[in-house]
C-alpha atoms as a PDB file:
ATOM      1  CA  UNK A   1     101.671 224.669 176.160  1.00  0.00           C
ATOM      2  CA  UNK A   2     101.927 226.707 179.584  1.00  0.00           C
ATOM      3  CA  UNK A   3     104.584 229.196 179.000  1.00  0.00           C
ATOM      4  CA  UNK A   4     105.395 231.024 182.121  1.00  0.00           C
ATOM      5  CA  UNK A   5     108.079 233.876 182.401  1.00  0.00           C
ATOM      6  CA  UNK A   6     109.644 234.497 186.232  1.00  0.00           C
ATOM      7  CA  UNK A   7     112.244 236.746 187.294  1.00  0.00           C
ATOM      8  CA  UNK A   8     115.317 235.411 186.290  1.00  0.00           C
ATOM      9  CA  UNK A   9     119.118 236.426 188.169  1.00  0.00           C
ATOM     10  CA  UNK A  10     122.367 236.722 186.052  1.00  0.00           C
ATOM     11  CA  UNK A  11     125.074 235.002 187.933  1.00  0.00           C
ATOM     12  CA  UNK A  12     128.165 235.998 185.983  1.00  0.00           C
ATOM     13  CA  UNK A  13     129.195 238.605 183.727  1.00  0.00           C
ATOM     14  CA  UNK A  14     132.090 236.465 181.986  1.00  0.00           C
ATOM     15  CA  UNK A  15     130.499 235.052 178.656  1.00  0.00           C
ATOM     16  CA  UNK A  16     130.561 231.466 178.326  1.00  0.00           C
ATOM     17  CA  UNK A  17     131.032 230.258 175.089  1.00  0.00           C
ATOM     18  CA  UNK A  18     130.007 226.731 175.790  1.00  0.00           C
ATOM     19  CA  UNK A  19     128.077 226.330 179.309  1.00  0.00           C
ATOM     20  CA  UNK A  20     127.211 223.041 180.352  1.00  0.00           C
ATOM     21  CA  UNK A  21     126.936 220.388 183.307  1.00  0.00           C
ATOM     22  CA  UNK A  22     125.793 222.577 186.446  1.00  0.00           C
ATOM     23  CA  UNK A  23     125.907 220.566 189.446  1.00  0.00           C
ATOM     24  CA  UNK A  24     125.517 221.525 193.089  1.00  0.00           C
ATOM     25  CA  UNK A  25     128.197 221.132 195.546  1.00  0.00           C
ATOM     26  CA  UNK A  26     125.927 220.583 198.884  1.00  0.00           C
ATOM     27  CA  UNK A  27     129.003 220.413 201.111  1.00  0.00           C
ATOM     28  CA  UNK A  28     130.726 223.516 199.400  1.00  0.00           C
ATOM     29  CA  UNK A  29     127.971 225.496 198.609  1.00  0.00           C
ATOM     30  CA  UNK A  30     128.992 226.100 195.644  1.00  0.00           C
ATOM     31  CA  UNK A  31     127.871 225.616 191.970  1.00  0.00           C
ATOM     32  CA  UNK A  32     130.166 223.762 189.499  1.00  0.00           C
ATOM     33  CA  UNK A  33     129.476 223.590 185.822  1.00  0.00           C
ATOM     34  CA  UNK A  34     131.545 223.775 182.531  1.00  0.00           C
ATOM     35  CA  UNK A  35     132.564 225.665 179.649  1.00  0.00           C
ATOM     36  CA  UNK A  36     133.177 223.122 176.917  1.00  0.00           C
ATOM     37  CA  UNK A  37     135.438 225.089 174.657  1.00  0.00           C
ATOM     38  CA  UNK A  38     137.307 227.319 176.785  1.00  0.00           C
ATOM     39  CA  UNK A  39     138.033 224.589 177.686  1.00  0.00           C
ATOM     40  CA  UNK A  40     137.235 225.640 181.809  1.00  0.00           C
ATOM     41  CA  UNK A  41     136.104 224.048 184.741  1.00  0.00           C
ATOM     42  CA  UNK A  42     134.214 227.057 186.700  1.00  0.00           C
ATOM     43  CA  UNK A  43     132.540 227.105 190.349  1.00  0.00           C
ATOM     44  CA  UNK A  44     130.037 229.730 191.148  1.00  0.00           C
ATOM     45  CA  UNK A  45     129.584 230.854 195.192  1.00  0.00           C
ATOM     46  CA  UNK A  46     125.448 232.358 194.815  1.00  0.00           C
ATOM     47  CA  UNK A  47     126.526 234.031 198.518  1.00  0.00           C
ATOM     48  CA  UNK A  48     129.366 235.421 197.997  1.00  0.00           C
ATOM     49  CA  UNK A  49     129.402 235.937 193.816  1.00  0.00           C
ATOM     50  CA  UNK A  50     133.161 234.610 193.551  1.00  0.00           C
ATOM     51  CA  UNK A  51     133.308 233.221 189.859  1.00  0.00           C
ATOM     52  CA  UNK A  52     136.620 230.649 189.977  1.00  0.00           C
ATOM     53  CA  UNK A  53     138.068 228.951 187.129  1.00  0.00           C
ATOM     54  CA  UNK A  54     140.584 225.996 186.147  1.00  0.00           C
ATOM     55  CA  UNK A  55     141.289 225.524 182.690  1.00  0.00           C
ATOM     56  CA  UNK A  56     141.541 222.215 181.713  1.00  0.00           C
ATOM     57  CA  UNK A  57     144.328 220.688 179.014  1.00  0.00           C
ATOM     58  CA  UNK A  58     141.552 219.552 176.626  1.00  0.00           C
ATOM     59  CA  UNK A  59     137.224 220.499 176.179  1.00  0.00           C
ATOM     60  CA  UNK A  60     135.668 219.198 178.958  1.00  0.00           C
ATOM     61  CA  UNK A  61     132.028 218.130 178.546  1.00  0.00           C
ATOM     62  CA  UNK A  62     130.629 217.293 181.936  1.00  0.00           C
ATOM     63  CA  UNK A  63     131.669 217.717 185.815  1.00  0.00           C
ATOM     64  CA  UNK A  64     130.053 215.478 188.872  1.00  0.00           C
ATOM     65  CA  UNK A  65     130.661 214.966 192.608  1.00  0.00           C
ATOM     66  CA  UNK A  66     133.106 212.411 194.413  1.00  0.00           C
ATOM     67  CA  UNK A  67     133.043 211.288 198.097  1.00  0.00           C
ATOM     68  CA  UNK A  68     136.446 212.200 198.676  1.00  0.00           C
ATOM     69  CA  UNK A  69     135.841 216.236 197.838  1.00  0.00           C
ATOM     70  CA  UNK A  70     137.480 215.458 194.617  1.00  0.00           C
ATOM     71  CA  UNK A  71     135.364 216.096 191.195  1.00  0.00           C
ATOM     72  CA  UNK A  72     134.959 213.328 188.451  1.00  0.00           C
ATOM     73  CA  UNK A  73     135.274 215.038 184.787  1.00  0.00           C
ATOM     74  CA  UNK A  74     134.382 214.099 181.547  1.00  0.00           C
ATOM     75  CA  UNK A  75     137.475 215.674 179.560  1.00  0.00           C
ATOM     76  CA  UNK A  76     138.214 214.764 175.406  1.00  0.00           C
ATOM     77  CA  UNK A  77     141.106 212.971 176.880  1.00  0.00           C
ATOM     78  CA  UNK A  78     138.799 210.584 178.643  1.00  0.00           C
ATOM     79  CA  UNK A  79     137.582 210.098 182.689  1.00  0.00           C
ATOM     80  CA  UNK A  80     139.462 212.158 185.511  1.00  0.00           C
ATOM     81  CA  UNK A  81     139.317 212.895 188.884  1.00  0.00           C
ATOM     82  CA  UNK A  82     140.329 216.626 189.544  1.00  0.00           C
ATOM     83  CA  UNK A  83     141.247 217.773 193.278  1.00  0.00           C
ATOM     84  CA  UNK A  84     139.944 221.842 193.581  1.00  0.00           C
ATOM     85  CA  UNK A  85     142.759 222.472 196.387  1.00  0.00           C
ATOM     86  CA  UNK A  86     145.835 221.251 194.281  1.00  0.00           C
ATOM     87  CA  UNK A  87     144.412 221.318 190.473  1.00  0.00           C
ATOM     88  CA  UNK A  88     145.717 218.243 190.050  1.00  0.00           C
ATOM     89  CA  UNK A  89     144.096 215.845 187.640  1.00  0.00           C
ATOM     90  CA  UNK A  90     144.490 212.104 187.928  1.00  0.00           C
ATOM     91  CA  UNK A  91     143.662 210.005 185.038  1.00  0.00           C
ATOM     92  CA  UNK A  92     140.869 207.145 185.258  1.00  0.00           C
ATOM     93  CA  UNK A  93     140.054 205.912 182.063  1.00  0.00           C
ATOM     94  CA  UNK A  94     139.332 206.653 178.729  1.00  0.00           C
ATOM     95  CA  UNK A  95     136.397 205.061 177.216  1.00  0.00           C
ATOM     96  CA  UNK A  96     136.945 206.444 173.478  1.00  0.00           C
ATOM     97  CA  UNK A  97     141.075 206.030 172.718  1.00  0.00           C
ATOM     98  CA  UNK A  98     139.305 204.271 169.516  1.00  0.00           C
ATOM     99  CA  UNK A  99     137.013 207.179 168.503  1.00  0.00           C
ATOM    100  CA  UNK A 100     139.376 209.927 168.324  1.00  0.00           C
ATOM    101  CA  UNK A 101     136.905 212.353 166.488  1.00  0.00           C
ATOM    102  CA  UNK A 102     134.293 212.228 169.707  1.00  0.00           C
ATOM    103  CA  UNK A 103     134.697 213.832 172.855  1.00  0.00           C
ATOM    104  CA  UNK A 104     132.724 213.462 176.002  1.00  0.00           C
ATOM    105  CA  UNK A 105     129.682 215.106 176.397  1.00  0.00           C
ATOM    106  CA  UNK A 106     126.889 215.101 178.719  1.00  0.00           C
ATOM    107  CA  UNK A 107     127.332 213.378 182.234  1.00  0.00           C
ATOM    108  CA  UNK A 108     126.286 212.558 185.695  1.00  0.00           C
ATOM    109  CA  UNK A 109     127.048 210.292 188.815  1.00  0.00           C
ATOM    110  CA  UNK A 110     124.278 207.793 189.502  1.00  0.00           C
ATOM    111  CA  UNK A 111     123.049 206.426 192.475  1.00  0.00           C
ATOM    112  CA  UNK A 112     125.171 203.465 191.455  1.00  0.00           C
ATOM    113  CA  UNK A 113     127.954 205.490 192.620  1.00  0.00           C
ATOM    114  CA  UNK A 114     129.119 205.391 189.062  1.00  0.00           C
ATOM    115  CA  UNK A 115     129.788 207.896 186.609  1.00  0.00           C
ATOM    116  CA  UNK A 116     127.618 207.757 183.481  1.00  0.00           C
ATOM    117  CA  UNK A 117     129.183 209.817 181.033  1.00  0.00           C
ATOM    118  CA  UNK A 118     128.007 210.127 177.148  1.00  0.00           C
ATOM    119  CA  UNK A 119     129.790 211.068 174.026  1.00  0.00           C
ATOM    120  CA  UNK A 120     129.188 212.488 170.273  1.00  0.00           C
ATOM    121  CA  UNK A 121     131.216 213.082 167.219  1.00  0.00           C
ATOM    122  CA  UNK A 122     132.675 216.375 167.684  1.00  0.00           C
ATOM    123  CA  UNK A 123     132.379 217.399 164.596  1.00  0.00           C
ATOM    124  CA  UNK A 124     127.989 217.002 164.730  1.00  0.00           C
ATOM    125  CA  UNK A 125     128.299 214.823 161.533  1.00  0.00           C
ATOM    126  CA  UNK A 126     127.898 210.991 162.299  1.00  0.00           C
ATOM    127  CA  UNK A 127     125.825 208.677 164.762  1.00  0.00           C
ATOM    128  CA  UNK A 128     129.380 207.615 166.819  1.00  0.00           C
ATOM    129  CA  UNK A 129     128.640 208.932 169.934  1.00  0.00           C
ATOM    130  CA  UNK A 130     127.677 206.305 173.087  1.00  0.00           C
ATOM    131  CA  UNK A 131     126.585 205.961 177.136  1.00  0.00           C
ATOM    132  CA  UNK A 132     129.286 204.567 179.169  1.00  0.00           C
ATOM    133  CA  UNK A 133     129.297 203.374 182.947  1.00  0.00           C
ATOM    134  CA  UNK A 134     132.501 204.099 184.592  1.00  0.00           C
ATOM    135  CA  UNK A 135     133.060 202.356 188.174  1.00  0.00           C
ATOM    136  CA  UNK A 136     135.395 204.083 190.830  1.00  0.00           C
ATOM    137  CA  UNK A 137     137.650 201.254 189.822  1.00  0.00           C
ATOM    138  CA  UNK A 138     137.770 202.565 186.354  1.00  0.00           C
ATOM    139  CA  UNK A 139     136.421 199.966 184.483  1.00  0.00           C
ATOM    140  CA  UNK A 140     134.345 201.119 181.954  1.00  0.00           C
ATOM    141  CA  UNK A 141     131.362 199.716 180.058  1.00  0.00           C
ATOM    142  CA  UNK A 142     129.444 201.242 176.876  1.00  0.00           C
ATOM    143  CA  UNK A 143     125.532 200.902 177.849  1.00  0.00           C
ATOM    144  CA  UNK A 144     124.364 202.258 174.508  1.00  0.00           C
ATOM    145  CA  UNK A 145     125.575 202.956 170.917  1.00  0.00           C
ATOM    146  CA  UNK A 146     125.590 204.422 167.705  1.00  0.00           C
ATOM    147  CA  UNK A 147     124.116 208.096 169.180  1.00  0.00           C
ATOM    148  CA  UNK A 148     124.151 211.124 167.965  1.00  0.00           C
ATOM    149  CA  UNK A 149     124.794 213.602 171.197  1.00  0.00           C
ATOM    150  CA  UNK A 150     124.257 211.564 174.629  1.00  0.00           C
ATOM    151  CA  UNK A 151     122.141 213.913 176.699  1.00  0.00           C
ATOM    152  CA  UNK A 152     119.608 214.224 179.164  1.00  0.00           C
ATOM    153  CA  UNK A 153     120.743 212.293 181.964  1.00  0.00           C
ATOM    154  CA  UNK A 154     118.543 211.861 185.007  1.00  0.00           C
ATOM    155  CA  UNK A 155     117.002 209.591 187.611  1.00  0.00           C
ATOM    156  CA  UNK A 156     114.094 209.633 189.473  1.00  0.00           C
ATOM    157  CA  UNK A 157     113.348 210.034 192.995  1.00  0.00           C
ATOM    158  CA  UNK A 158     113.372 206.371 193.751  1.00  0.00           C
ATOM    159  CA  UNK A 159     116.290 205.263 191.398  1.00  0.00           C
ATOM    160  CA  UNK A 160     114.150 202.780 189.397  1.00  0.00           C
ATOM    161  CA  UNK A 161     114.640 205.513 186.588  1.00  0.00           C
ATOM    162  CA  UNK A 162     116.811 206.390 183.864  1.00  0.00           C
ATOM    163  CA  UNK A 163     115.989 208.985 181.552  1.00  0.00           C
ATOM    164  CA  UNK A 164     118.321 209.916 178.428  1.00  0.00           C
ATOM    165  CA  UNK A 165     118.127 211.721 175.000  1.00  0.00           C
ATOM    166  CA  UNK A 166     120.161 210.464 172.480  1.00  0.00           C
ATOM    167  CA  UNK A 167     119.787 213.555 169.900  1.00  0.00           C
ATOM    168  CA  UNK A 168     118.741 211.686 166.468  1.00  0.00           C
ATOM    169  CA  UNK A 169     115.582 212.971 167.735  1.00  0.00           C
ATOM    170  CA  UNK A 170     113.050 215.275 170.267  1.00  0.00           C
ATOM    171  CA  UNK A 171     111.854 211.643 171.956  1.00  0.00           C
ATOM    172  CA  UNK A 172     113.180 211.535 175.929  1.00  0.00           C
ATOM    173  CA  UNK A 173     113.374 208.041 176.540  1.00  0.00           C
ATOM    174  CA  UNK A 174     112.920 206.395 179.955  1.00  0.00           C
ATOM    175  CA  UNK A 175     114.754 202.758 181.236  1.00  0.00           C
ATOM    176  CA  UNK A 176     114.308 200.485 183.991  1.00  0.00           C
ATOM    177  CA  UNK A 177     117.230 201.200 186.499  1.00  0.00           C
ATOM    178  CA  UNK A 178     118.861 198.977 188.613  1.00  0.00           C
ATOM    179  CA  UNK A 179     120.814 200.781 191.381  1.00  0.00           C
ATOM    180  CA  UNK A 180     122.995 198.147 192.364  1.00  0.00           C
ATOM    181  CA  UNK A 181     123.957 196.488 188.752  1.00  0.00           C
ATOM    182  CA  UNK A 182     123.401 199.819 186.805  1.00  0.00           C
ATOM    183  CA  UNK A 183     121.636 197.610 184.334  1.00  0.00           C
ATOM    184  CA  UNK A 184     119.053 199.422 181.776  1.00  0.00           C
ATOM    185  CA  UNK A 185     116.162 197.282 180.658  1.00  0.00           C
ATOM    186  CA  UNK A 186     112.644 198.133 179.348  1.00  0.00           C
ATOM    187  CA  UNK A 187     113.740 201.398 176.715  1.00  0.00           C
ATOM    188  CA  UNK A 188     110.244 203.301 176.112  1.00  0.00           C
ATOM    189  CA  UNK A 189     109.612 207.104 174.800  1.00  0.00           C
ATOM    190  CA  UNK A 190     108.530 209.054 177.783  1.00  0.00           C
ATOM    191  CA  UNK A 191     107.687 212.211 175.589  1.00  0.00           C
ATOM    192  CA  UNK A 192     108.344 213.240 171.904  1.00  0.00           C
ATOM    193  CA  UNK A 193     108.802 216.952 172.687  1.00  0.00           C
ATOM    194  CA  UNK A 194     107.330 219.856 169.642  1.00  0.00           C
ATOM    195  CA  UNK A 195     110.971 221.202 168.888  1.00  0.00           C
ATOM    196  CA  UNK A 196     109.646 224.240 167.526  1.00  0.00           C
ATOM    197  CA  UNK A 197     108.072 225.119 170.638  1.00  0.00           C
ATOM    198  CA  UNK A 198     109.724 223.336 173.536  1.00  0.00           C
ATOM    199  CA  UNK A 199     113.289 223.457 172.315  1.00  0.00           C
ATOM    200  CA  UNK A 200     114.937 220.689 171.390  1.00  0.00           C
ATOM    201  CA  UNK A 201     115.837 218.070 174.377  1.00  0.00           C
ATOM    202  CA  UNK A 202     119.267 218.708 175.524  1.00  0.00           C
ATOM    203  CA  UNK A 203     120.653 218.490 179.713  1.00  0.00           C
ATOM    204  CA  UNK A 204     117.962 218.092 182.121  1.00  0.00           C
ATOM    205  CA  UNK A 205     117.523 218.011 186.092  1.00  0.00           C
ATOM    206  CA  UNK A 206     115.090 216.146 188.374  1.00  0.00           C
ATOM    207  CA  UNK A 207     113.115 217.391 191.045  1.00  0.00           C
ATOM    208  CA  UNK A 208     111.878 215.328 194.449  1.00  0.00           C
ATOM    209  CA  UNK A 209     108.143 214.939 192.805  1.00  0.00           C
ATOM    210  CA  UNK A 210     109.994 213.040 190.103  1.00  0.00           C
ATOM    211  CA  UNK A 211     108.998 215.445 187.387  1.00  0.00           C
ATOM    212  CA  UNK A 212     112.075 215.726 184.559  1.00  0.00           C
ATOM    213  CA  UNK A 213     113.227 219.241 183.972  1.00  0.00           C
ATOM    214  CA  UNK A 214     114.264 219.009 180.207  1.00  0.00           C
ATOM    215  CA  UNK A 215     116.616 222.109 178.890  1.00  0.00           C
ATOM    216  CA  UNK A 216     115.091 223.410 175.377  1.00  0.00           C
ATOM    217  CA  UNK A 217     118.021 224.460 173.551  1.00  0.00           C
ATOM    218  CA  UNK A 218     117.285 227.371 171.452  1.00  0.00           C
ATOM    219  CA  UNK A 219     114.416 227.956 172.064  1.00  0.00           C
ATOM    220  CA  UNK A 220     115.398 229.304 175.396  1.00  0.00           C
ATOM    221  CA  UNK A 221     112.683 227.111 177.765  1.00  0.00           C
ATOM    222  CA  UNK A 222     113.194 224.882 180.511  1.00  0.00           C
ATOM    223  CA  UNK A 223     110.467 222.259 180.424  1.00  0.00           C
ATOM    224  CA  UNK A 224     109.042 220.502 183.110  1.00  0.00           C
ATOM    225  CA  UNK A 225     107.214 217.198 182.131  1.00  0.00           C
ATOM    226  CA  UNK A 226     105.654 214.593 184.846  1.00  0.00           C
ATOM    227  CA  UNK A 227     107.027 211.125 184.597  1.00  0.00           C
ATOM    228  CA  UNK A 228     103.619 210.038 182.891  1.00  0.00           C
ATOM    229  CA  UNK A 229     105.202 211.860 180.042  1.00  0.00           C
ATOM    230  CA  UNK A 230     102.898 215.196 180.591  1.00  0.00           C
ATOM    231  CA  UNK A 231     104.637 218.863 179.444  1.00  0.00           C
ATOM    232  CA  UNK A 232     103.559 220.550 182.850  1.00  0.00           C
ATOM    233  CA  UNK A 233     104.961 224.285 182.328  1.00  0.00           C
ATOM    234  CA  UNK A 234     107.555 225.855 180.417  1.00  0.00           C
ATOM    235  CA  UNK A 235     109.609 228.298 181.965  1.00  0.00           C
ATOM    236  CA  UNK A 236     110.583 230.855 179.264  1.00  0.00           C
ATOM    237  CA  UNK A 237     114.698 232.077 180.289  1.00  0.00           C
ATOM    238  CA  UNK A 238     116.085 235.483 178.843  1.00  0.00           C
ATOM    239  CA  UNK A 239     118.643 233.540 176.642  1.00  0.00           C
ATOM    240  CA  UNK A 240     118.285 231.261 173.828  1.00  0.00           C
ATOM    241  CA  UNK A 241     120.678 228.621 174.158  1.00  0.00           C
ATOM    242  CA  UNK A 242     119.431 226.949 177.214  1.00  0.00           C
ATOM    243  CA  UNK A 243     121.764 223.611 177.839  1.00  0.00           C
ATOM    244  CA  UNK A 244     121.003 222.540 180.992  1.00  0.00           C
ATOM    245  CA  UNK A 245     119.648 223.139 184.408  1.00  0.00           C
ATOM    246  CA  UNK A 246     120.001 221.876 187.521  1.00  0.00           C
ATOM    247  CA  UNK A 247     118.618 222.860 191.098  1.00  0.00           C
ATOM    248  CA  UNK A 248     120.776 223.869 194.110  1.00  0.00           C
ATOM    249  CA  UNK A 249     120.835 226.526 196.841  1.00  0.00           C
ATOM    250  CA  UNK A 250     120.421 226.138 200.650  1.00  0.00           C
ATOM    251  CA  UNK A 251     117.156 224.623 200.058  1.00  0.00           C
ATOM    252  CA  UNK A 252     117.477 222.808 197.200  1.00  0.00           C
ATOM    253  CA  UNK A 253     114.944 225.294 195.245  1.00  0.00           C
ATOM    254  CA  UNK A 254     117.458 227.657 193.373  1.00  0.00           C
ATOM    255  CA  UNK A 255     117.450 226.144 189.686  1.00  0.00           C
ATOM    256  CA  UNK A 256     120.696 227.120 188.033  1.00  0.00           C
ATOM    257  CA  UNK A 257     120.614 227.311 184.380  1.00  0.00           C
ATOM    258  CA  UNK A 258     123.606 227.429 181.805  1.00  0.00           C
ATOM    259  CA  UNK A 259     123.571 228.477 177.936  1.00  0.00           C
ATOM    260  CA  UNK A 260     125.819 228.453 175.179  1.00  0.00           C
ATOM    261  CA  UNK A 261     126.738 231.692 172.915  1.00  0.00           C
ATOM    262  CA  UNK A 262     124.184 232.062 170.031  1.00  0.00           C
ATOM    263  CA  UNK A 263     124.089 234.080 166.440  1.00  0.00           C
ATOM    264  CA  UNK A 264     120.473 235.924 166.821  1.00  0.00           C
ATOM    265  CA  UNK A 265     119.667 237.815 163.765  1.00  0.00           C
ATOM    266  CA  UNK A 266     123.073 238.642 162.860  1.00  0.00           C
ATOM    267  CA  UNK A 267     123.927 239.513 166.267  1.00  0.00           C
ATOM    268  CA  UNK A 268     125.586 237.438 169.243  1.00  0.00           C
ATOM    269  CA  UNK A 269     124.088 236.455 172.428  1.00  0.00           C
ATOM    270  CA  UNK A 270     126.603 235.389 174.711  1.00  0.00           C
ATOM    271  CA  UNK A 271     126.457 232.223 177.345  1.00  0.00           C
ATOM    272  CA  UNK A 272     125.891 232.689 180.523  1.00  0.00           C
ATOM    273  CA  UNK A 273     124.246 231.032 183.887  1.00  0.00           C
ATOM    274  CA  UNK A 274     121.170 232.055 185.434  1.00  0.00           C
ATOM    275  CA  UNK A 275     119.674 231.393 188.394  1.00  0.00           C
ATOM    276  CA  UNK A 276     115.294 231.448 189.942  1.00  0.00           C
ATOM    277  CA  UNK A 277     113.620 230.381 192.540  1.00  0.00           C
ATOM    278  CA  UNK A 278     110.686 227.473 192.208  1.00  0.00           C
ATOM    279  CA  UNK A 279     108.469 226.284 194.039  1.00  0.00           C
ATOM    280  CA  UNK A 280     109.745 222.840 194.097  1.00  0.00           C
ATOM    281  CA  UNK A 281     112.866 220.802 195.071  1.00  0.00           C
ATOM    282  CA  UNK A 282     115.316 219.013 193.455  1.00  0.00           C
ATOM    283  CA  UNK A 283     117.345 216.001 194.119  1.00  0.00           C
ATOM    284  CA  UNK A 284     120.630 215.860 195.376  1.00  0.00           C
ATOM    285  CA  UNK A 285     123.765 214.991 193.482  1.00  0.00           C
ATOM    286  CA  UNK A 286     125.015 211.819 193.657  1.00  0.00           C
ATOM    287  CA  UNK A 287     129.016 210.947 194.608  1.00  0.00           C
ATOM    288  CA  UNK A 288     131.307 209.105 192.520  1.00  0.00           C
ATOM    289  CA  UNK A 289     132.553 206.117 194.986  1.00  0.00           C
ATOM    290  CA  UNK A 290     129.673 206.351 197.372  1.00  0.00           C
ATOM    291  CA  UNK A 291     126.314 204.555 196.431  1.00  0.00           C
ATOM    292  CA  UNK A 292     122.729 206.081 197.611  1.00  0.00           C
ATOM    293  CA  UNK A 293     120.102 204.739 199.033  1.00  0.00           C
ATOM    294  CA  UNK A 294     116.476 206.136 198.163  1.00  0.00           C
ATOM    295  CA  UNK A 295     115.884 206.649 202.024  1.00  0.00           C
ATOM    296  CA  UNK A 296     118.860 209.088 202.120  1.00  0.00           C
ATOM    297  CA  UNK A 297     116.706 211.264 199.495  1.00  0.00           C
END
């Protein structure tokens, strides 16, 4: 296992409690992620430093981009689109009104357009969580069930790719995409990560090489593993509760990393989001409503 430490910035000096769901804003240039529990939206400017927050009426698991400059959310109350300039939310849809003890959880736009947006028991007791595929039109359809956190949502370079965790265990598994449909075909285990070492599997990021960048939740390591399944490096981060990472910044080679608070030998260590500089780049964010094409990447 190649640990390696770099220097590592602290963005914020407000403790997060839950951090989650970074995303970059390419237009704003700005950095949107979550605090679950606050329950807060928050956007981070890495020029200027302005930390801004919106509290939201319920927790709020994930955050992605829309074409129109709105943001798509994944709140416990279900799917909504939330305008920045107005705070208004509008409703879209709620895929769980029958699964009242779950709330949304990890979630992305794909290059579908869609918003694919997962969900576990709240409570971390029972195998009720699912994947769901929301369309701008708001109709919804459950991909996968009977998970226990839906996590790790990426795609690779190409789109062909779709890579998810679903939590019963350390495996990352890998499905044939289709960009158009959104249908997954083909499930196989792209890596069964060592927990004790790696961190177990939770939000992850994608960079242009196509390698998966895998968060290892306390264990405080963001792991980088080829898409033949390989654990290139892991990059050890001053916190323990890594969640998820994602990469941003003029150039696309700033990865921004969120954590949630931790109890380390008796003593707390807060949540926060970091920020270093790699030597390789991400992809962009998809947009809710506005379907990519692998030549635009």
């Amino acid at each position: 296992m190649n640990v390696i430490e770099i220097p590592v910035t602290p963005c914020i000096d407000v403790p997060l409690a839950l951090g989650e769901s970074p995303v970059w804003d390419d237009e704003r240039e700005v950095l949107w992620f979550v605090d679950i529990d606050a329950p807060a939206l928050l956007s981070f400017n890495p020029l200027t430093r302005e930390l801004m927050r919106f509290d939201m009426p319920s927790p709020i698991g994930c955050v992605g981009l829309s074409h129109d400059g709105r943001l798509i959310t994944g709140l416990k109350s279900g799917v909504h689109l939330f305008d920045p300039q107005t705070r208004e939310l509008q409703f879209l849809v709620n895929p769980e009104a029958d699964r009242p003890d779950n709330r949304l959880n990890d979630g992305k736009v794909g290059p579908d357009g869609c918003f694919w947006v997962g969900s576990m028991d709240q409570n971390s007791i029972n195998t009720t969580g699912a994947l769901y595929r929301v369309t701008p039109e708001g109709q919804c359809t459950r991909v996968l069930d009977n998970l226990f956190v839906s996590n790790g949502l990426a795609w690779s370079p190409d789109h062909r790719t779709l890579y998810h965790t679903d939590g019963t265990t350390s495996a990352i598994n890998a499905y044939d995409f289709n960009p158009v449909s959104g249908e997954l075909s083909n499930r196989r285990v792209l890596v069964t990560l060592d927990y004790e070492q790696t961190g177990w599997p939770d939000g992850a990021a994608m960079d242009s090489a196509g390698h998966y960048w895998s968060a290892g939740i306390y264990r405080g390591m963001i792991n980088q593993i080829s898409a033949d399944g390989q654990l290139l490096r892991s990059l050890q981060m001053p916190v323990q509760g890594t969640t998820m990472a994602c990469f941003g910044g003029k150039d696309g080679r700033t990865l921004f990393i969120t954590s949630l608070t931790v109890e380390l030998d008796d003593q707390e260590q807060a949540g926060t989001l970091l920020s270093c500089e790699l030597d390789v780049q991400g992809t962009p964010a998809f947009r809710f409503g506005k379907p990519a094409t692998p030549a635009s990447h």
